[in-house]
N, C-alpha and C. Protein backbone atom coordinates (compact mmCIF):
# COMPACT_ATOMS: atom_id res chain seq x y z
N UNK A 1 85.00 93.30 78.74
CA UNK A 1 84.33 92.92 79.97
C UNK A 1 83.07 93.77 80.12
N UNK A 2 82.27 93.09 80.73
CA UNK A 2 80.88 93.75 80.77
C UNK A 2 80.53 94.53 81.85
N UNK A 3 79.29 95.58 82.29
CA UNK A 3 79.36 95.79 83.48
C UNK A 3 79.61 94.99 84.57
N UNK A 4 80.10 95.03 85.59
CA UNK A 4 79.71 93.84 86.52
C UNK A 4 79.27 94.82 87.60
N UNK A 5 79.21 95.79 87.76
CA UNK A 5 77.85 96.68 88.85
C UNK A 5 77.04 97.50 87.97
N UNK A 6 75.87 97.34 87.55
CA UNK A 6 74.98 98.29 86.61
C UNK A 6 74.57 99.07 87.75
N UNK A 7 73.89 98.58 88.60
CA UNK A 7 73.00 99.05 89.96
C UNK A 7 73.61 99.47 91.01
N UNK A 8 73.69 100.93 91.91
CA UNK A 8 74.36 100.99 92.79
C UNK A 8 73.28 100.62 94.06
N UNK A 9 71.80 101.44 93.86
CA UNK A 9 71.05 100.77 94.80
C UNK A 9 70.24 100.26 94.11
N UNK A 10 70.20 99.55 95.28
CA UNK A 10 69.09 98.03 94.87
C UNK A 10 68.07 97.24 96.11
N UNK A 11 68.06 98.46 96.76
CA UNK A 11 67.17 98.40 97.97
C UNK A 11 67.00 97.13 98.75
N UNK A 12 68.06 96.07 98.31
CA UNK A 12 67.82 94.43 98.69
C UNK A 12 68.29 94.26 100.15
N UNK A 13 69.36 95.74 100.86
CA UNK A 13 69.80 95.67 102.16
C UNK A 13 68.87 96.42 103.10
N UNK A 14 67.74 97.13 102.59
CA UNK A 14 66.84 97.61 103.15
C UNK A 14 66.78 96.92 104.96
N UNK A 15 66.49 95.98 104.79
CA UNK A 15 66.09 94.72 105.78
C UNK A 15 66.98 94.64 106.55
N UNK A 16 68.48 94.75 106.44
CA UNK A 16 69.66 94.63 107.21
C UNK A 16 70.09 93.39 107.00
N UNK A 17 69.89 93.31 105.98
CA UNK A 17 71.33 92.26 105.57
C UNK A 17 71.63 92.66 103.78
N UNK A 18 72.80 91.49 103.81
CA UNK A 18 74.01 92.27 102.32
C UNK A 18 73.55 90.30 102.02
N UNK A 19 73.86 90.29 100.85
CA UNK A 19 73.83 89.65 99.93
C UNK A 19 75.61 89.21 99.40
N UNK A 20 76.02 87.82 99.34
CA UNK A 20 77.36 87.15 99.68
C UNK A 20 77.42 86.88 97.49
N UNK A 21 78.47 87.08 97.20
CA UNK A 21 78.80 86.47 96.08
C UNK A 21 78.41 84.68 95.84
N UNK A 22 77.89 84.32 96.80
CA UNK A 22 77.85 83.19 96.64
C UNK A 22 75.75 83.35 96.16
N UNK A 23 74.97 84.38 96.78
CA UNK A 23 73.46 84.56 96.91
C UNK A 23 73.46 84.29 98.75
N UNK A 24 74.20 84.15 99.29
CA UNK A 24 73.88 83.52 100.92
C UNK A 24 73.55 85.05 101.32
N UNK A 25 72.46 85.01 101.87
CA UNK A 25 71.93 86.72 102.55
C UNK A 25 72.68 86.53 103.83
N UNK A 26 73.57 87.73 104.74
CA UNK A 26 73.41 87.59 105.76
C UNK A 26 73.34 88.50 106.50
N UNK A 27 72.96 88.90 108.39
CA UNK A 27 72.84 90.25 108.43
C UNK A 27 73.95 91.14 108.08
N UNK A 28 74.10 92.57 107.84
CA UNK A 28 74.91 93.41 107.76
C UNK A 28 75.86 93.70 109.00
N UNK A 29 75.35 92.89 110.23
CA UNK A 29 76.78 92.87 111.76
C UNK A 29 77.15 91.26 111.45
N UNK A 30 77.24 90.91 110.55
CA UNK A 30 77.85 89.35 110.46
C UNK A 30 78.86 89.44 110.87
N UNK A 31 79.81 88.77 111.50
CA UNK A 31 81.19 88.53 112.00
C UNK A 31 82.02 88.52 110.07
N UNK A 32 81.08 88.13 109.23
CA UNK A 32 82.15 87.41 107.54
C UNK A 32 81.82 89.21 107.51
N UNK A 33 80.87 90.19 107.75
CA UNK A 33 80.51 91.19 107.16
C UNK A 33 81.21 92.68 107.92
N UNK A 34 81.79 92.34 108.87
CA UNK A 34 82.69 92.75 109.89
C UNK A 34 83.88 93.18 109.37
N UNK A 35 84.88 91.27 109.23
CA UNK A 35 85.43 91.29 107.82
C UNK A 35 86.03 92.30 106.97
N UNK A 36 84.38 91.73 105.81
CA UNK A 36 84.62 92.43 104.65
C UNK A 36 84.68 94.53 104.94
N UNK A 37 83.80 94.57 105.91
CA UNK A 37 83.89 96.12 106.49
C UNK A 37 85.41 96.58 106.70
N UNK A 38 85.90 95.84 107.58
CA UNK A 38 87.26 96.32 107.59
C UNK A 38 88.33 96.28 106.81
N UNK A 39 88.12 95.48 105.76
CA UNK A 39 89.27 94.92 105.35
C UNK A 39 88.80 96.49 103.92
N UNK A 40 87.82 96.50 104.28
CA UNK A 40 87.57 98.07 103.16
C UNK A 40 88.10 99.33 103.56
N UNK A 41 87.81 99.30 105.09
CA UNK A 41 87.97 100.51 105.75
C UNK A 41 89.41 100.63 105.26
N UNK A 42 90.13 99.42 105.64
CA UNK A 42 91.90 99.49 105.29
C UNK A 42 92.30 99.74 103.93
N UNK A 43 91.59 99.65 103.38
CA UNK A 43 92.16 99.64 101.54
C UNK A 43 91.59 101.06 101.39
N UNK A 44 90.82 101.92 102.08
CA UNK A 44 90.31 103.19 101.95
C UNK A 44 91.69 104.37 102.42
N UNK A 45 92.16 103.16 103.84
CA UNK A 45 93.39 103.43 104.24
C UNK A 45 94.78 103.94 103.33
N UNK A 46 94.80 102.91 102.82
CA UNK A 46 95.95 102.87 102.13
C UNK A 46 95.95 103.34 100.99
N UNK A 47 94.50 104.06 100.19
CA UNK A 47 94.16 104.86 99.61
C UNK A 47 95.11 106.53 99.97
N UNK A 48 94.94 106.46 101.54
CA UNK A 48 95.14 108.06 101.74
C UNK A 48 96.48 107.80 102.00
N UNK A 49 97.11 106.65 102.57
CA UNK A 49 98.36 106.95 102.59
C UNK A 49 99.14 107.08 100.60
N UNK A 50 98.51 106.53 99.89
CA UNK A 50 99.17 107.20 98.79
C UNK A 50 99.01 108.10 98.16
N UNK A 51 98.18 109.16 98.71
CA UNK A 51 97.88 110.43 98.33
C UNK A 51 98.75 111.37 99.07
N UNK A 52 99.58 110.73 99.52
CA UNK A 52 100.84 111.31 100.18
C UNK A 52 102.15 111.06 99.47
N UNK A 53 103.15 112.35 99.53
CA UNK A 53 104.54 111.82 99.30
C UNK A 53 104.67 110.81 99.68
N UNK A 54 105.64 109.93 98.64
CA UNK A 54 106.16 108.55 99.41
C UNK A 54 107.35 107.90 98.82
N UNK A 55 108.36 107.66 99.74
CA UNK A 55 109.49 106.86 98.82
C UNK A 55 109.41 106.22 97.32
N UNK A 56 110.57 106.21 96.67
CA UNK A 56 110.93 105.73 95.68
C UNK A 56 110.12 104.01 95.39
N UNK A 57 108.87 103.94 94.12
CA UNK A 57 108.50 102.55 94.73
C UNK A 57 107.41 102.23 95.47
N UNK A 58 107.49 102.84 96.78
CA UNK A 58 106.00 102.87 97.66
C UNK A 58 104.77 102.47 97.50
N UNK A 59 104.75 103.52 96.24
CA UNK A 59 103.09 103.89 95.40
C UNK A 59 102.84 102.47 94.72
N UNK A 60 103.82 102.13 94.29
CA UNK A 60 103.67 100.94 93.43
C UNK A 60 103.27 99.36 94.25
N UNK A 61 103.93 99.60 95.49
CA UNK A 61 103.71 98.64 96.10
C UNK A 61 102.19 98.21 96.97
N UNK A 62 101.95 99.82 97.18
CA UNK A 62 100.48 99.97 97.85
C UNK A 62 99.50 99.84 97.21
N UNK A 63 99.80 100.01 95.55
CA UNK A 63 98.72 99.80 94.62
C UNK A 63 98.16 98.22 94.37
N UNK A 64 99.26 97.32 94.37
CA UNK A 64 99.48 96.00 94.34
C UNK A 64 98.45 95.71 95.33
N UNK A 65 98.70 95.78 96.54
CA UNK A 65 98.61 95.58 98.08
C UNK A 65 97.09 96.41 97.66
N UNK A 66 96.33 96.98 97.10
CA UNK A 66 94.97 97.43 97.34
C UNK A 66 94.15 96.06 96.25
N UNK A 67 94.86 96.06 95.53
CA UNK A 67 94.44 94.78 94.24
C UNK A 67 93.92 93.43 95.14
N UNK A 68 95.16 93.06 95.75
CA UNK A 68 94.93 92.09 96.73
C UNK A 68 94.03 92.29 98.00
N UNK A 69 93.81 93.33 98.80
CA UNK A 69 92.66 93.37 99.83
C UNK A 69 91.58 93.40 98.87
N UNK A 70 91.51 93.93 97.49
CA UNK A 70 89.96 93.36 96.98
C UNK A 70 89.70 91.98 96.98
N UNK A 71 90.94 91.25 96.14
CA UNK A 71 90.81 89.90 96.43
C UNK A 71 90.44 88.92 97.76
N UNK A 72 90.72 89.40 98.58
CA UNK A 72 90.84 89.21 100.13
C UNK A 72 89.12 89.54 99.87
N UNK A 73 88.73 90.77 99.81
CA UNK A 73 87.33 90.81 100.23
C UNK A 73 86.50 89.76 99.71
N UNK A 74 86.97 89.75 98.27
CA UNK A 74 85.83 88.54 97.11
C UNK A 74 85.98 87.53 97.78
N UNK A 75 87.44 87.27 98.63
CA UNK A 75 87.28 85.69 98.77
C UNK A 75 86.74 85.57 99.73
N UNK A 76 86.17 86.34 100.99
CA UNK A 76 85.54 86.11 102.06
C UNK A 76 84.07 86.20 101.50
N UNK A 77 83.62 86.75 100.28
CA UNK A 77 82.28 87.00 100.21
C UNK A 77 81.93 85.65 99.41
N UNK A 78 82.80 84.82 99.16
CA UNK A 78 82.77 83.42 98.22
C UNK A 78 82.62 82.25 99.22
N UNK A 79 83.19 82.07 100.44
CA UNK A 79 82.79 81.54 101.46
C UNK A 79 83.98 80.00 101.49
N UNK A 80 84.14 79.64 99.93
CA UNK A 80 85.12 78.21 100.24
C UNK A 80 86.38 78.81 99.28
N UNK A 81 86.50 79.45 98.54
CA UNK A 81 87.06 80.08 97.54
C UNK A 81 88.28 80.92 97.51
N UNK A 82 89.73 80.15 97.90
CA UNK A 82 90.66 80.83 98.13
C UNK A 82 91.07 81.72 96.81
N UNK A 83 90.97 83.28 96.78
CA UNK A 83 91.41 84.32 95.83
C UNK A 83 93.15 84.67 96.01
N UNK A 84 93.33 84.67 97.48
CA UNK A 84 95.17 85.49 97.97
C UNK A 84 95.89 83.92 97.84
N UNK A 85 96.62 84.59 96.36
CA UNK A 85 97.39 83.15 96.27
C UNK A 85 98.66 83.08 97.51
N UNK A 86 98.86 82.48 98.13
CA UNK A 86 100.21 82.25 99.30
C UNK A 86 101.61 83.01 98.68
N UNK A 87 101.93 83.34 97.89
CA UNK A 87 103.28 83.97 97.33
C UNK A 87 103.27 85.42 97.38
N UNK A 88 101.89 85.89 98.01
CA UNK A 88 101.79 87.25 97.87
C UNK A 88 102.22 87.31 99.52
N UNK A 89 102.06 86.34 100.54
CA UNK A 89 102.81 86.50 102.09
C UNK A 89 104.27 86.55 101.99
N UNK A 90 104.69 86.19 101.33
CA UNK A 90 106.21 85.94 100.73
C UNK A 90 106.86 87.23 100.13
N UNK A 91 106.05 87.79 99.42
CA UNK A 91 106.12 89.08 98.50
C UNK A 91 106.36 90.27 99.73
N UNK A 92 104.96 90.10 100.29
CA UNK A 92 105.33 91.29 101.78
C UNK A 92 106.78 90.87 102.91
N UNK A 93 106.84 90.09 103.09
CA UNK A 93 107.95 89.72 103.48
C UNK A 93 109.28 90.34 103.21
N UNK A 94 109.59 90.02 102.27
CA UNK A 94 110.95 90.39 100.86
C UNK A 94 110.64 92.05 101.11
N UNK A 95 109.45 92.75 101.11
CA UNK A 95 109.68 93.67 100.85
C UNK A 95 109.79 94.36 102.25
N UNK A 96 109.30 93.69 103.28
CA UNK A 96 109.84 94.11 104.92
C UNK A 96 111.00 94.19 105.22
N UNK A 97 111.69 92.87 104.93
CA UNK A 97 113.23 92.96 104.38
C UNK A 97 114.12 93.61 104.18
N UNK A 98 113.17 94.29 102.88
CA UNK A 98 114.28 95.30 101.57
C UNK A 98 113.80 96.48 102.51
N UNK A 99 113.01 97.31 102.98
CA UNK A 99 112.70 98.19 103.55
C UNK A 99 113.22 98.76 104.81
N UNK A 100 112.88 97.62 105.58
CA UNK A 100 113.94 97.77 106.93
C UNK A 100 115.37 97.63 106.80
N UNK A 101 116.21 97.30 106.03
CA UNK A 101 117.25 96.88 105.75
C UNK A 101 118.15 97.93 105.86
N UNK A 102 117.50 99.34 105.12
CA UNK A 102 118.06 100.41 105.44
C UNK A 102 117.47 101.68 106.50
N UNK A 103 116.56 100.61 107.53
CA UNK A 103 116.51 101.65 108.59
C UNK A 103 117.19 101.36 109.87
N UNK A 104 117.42 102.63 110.87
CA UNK A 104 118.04 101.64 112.04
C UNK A 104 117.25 101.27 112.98
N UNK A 105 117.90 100.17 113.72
CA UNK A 105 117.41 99.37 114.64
C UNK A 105 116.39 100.35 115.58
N UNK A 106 115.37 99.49 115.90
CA UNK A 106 114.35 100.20 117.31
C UNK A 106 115.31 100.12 118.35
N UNK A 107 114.95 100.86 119.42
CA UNK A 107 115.77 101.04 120.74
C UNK A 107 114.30 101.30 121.35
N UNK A 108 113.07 101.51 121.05
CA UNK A 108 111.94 101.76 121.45
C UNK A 108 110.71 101.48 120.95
N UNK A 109 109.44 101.68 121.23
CA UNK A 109 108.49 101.65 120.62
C UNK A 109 108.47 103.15 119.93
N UNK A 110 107.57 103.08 118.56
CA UNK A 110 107.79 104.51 118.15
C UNK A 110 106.42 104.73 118.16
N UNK A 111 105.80 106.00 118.40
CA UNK A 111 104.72 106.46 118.44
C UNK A 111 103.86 106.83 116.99
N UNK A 112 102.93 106.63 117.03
CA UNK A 112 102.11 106.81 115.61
C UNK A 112 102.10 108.18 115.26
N UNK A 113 103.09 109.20 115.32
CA UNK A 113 103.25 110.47 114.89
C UNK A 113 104.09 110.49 113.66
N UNK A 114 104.01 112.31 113.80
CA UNK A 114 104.62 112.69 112.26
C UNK A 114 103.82 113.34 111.87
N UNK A 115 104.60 113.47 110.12
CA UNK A 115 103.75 113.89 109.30
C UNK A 115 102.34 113.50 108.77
N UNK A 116 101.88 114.34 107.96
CA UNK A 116 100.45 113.31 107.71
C UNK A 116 100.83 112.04 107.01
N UNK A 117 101.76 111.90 106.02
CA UNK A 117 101.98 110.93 105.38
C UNK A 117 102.34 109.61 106.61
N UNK A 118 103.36 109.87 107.63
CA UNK A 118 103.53 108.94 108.71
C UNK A 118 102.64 108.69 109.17
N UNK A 119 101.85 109.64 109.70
CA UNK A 119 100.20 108.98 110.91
C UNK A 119 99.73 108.49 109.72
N UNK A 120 99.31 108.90 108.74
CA UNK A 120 98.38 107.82 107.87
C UNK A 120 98.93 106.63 107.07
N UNK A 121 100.03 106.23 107.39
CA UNK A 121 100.60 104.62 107.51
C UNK A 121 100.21 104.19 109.20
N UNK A 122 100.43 104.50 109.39
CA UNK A 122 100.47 104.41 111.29
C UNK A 122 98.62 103.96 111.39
N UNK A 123 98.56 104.59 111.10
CA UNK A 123 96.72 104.60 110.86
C UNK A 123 96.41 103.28 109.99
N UNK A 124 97.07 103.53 108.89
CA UNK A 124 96.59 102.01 108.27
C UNK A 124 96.70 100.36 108.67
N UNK A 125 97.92 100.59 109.57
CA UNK A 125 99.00 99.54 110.01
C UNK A 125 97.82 99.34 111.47
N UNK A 126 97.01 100.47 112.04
CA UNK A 126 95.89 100.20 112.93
C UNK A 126 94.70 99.53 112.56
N UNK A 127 94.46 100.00 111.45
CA UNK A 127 93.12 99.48 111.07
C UNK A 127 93.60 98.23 110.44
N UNK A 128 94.39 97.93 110.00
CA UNK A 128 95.31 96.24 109.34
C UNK A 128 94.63 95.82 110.83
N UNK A 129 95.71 95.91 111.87
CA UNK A 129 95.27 94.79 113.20
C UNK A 129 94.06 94.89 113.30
N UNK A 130 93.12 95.66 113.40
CA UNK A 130 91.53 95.48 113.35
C UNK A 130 90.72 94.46 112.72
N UNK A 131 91.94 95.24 110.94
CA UNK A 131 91.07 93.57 110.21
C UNK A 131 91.36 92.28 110.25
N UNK A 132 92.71 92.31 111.00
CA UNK A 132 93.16 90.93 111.22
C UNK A 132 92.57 90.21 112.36
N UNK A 133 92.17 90.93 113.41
CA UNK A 133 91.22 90.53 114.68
C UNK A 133 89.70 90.23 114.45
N UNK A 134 89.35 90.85 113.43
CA UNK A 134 87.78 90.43 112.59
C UNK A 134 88.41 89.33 111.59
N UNK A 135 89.07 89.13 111.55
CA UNK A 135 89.29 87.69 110.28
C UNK A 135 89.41 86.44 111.49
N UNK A 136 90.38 86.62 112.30
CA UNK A 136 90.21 85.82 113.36
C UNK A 136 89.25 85.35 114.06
N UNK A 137 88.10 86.38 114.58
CA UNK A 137 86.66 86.05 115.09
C UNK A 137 86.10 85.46 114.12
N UNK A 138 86.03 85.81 112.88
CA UNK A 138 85.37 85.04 111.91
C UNK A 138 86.09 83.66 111.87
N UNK A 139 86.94 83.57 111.89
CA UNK A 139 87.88 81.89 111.55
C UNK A 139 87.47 81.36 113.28
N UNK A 140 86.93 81.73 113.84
CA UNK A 140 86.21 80.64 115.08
C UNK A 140 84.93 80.39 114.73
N UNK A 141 84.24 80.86 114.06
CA UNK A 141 83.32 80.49 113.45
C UNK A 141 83.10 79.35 111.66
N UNK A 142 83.55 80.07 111.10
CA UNK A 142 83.72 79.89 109.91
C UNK A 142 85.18 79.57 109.22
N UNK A 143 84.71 78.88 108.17
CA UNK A 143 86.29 78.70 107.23
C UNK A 143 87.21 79.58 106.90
N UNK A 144 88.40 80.47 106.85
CA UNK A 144 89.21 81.21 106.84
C UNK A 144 90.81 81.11 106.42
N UNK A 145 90.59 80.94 105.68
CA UNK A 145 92.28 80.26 104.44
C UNK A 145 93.38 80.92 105.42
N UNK A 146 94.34 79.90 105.90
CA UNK A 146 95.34 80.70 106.34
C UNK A 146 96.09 81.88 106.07
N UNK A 147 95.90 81.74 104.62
CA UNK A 147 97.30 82.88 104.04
C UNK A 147 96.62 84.01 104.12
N UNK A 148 95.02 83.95 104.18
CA UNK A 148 94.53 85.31 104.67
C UNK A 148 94.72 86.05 105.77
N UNK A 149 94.85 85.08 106.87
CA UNK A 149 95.19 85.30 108.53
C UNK A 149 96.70 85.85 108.13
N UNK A 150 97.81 85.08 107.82
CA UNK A 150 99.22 85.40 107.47
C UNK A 150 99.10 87.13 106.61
N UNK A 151 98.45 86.75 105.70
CA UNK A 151 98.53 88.28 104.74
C UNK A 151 98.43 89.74 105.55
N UNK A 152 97.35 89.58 106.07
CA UNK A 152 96.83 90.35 106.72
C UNK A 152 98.15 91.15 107.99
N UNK A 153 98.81 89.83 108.65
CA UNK A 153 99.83 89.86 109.73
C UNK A 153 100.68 90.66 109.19
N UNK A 154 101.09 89.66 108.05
CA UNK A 154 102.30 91.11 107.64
C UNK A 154 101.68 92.19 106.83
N UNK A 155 100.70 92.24 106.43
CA UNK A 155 100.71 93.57 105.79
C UNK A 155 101.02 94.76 107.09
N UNK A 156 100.30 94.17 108.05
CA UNK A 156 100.49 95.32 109.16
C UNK A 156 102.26 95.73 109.27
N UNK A 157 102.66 94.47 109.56
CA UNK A 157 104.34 94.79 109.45
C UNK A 157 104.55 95.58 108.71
N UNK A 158 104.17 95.52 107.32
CA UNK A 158 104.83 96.05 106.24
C UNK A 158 104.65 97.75 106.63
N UNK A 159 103.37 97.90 106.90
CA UNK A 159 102.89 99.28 107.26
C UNK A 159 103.79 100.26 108.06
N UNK A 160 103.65 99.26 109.54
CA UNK A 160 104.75 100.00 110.48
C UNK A 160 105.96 100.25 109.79
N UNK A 161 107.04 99.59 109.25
CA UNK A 161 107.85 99.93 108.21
C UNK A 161 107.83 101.08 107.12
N UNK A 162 107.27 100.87 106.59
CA UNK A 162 106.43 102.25 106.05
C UNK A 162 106.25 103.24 106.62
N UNK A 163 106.07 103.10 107.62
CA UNK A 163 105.30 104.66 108.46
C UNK A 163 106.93 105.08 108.31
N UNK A 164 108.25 104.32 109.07
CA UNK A 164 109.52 104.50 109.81
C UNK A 164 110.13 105.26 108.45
N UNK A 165 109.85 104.62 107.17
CA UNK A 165 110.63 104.44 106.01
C UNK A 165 110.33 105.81 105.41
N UNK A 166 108.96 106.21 105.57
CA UNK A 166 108.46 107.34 104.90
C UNK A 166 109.26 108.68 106.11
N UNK A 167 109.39 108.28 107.38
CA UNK A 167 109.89 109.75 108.44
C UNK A 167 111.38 109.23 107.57
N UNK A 168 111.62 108.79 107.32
CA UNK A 168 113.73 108.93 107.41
C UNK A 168 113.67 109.69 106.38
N UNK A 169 112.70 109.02 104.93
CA UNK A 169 112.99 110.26 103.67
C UNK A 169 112.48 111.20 103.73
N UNK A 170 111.92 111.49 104.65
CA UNK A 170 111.67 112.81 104.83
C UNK A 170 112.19 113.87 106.21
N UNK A 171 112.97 113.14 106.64
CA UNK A 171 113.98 113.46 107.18
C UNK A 171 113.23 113.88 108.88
N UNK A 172 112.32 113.04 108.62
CA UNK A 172 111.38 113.68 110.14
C UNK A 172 111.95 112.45 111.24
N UNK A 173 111.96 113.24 112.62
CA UNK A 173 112.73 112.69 113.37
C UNK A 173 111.67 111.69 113.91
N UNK A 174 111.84 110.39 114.28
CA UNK A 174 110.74 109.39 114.81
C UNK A 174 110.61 109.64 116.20
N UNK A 175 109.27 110.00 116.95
CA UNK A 175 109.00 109.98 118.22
C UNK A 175 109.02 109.12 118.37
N UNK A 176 110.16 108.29 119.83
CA UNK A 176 109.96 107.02 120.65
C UNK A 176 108.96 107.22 121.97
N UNK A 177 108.80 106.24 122.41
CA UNK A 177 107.42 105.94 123.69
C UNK A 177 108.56 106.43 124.64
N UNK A 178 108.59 107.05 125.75
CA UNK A 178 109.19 107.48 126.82
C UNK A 178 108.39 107.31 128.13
N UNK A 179 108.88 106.48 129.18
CA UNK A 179 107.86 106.40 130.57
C UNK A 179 108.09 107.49 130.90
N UNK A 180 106.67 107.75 131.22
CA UNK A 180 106.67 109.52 131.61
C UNK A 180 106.00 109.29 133.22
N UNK A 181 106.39 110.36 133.77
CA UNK A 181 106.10 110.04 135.78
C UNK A 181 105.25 110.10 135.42
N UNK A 182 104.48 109.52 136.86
CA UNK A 182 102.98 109.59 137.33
C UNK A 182 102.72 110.81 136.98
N UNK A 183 101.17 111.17 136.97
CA UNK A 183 100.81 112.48 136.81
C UNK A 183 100.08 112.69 138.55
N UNK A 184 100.51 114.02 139.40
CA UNK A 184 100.36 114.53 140.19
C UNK A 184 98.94 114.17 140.47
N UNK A 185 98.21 113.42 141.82
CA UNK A 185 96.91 113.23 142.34
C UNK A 185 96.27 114.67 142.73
N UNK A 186 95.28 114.91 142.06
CA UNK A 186 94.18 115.95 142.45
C UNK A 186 94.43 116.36 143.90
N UNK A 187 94.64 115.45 144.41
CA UNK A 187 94.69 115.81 145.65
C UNK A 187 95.67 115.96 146.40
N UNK A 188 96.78 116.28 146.04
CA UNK A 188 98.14 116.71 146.28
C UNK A 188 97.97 118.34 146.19
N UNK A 189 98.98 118.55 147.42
CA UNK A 189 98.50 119.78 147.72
C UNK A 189 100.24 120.84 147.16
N UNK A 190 100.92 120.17 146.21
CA UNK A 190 102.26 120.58 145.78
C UNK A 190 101.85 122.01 144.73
């Protein structure tokens, strides 16, 4: 295979806009360029969550799961061109499944804490809904393959799972959400 980036700059975004795999220029705040921004930010994500300890497996699965948000990006920068074949929504699924299967039930919401390895699933599983809310604005505009909208959904699932899966093997206790009283008015004289 040949280069396929010789050039890193190429001064062509100077102007404020990026250039689409297809040649379509558009600005660099495009709603498709939004998108592709986030759906990077998240794979940068899930970068740091595997630079962390991680269950038996994990690594392997997140590596997969970065393969495919590239795909995800090409196919938004292609414009009609479905890349995320539908069996990969299926794939996250099975593995939500197999994952939760051996954790226990919520009794609460759990808080995005922990270790670093937990907040930075917790973190990724945030920036997932981000990119799934920029794929959505874009799909009111523009064409947007379902299984991308779907992929996206559960990957977040998968994440939160992850975050839960990574505190049990490591034996860290999960903070739940607790209603906590009002906090005392300034102007209470207690």
């Amino acid at each position: 295979m040949g280069n396929r980036i010789s050039k890193v700059v190429t001064r062509t975004g100077d102007d404020g806009t990026t250039g689409l795999a297809t040649g379509r220029r558009v600005p660099k705040d495009h709603p498709r360029m939004q998108a592709i921004g986030d759906i990077d930010e998240l794979n940068a994500c899930i970068g740091l969550v595997r630079a962390q300890p991680l269950p038996k497996g994990a690594d392997a699965v997140l590596e997969r799961i970065q393969h495919e948000l590239f795909d995800l990006g090409g196919e938004l920068s292609m414009d009609d061109r479905a890349l995320l074949a539908r069996d990969r929504v299926t794939a996250l699924e099975l593995q939500i499944e197999d994952w939760n299967a051996t954790l226990p039930p919520l009794e609460n919401f759990v808080l995005p804490a922990g270790g670093m390895a937990v907040a930075s699933a917790h973190l990724a599983r945030a920036v997932c809904r981000r990119a799934e809310r920029s794929l959505v604005r874009l799909s009111h505009e523009e064409v947007v393959f379902d299984t991308s909208l779907r992929y996206l959904n559960r990957l977040s699932d998968l994440l939160f799972v992850l975050a839960r899966l990574i505190a049990r093997e490591a034996e860290q206790r999960e903070e739940v959400w607790k209603q906590l009283d009002p906090w005392d008015s300034p102007d209470d004289d207690d």
